[in-house]
Protein backbone atom coordinates (compact mmCIF):
# COMPACT_ATOMS: atom_id res chain seq x y z
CA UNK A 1 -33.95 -10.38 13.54
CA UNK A 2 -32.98 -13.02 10.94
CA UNK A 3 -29.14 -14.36 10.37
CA UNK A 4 -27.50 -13.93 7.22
CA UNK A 5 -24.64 -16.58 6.36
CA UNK A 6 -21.81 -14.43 4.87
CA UNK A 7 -18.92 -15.86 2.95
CA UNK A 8 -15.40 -15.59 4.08
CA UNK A 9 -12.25 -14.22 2.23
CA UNK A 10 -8.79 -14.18 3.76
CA UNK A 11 -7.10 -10.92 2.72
CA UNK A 12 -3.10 -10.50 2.84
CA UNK A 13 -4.18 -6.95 3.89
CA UNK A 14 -7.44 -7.11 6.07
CA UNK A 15 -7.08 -10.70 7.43
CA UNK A 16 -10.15 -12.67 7.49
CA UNK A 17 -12.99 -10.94 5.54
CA UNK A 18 -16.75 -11.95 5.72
CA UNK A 19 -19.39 -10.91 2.72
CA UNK A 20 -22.70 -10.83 2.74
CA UNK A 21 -24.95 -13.10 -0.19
CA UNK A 22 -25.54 -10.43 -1.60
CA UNK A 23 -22.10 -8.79 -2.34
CA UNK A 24 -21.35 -12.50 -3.07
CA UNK A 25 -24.22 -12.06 -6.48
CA UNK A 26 -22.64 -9.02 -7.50
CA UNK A 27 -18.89 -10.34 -6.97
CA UNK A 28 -20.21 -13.40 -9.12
CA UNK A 29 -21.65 -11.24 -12.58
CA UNK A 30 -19.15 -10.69 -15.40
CA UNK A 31 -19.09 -6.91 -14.56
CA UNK A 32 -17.36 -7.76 -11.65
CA UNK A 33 -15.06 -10.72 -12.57
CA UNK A 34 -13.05 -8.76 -15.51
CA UNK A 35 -11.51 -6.66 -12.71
CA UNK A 36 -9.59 -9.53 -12.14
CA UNK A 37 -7.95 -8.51 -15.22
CA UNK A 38 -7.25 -5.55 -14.38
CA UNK A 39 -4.18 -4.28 -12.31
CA UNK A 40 -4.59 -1.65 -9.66
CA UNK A 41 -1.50 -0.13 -10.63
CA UNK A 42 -0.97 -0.49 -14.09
CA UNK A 43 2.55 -1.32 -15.15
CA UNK A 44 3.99 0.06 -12.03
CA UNK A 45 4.67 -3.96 -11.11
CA UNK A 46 7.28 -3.87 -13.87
CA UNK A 47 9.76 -1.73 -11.74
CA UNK A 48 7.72 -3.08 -7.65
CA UNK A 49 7.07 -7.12 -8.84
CA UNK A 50 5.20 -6.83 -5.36
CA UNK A 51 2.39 -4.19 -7.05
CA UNK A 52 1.13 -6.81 -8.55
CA UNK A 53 -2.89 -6.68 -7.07
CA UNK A 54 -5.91 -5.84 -9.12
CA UNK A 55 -8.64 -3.99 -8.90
CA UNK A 56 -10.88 -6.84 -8.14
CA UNK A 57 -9.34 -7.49 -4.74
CA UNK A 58 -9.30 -3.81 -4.21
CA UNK A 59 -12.60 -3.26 -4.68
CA UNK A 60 -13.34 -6.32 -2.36
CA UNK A 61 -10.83 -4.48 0.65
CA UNK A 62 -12.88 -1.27 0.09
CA UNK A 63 -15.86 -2.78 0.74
CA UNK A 64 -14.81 -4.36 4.08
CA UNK A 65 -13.10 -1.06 4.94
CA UNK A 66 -16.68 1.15 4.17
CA UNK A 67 -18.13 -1.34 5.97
CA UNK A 68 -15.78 -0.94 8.96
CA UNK A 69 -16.37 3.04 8.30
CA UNK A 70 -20.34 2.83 8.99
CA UNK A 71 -20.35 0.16 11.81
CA UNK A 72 -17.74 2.98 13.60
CA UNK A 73 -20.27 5.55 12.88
CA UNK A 74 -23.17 3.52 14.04
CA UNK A 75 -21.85 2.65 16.87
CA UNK A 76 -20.35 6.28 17.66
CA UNK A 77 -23.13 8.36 16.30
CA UNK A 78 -26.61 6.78 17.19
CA UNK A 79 -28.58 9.75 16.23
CA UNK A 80 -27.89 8.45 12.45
CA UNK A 81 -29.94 6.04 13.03
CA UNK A 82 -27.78 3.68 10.89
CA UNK A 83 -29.43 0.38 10.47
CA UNK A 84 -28.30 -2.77 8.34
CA UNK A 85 -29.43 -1.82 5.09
CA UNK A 86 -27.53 1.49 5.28
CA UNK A 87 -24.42 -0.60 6.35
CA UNK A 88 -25.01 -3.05 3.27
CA UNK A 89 -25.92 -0.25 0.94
CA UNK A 90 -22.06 1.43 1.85
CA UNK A 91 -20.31 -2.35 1.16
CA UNK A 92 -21.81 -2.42 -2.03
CA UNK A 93 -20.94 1.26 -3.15
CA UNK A 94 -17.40 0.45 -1.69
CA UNK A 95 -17.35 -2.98 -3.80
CA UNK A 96 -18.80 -1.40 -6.89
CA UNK A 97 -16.52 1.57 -6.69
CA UNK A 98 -14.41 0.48 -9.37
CA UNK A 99 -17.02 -1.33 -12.03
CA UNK A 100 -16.77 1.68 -14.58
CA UNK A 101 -12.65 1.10 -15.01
């Protein structure tokens, strides 16, 4: 078994979120970046100024929560045979969710 040195990210939502390199390449392309641009909720933060997030912080939460969602099933349903590729293969379909917006 080798060690993989994640990157952190402190979430207002999910607290203290850790990302593996390779999320970290994808988070880095243009693709990804431009959902900074682009609000989660369109113009609802005119009337809620709180609904302000984007989609690129949603898309990083859904990723930690799919990632959450396999490890539980893993651990709960061994005869998946989940191993760590499947587990990074869901964080990057949760992260990438949102690229065609």
């Amino acid at each position: 078994m080798f060690y993989v040195f994640c990157q952190v990210f402190n979430d207002p939502i999910h607290g203290t979120v850790e990302l593996h390199p390779l999320l970290i390449k994808i988070i880095n392309t243009p693709q990804f970046q431009r959902l900074r641009n682009i609000k989660q909720l369109g113009g609802v933060y005119f009337v809620y100024p709180g609904a302000s997030h984007n989609r690129f912080e949603h898309s990083i939460g859904v990723a930690h929560l799919a990632g959450q969602l396999v490890e539980a099933l893993r651990t709960r349903q061994p005869e998946l045979d989940i191993d760590d590729r499947d587990v990074l293969c869901v964080k990057i379909a949760g992260l990438c969710h949102d690229l065609g917006e």
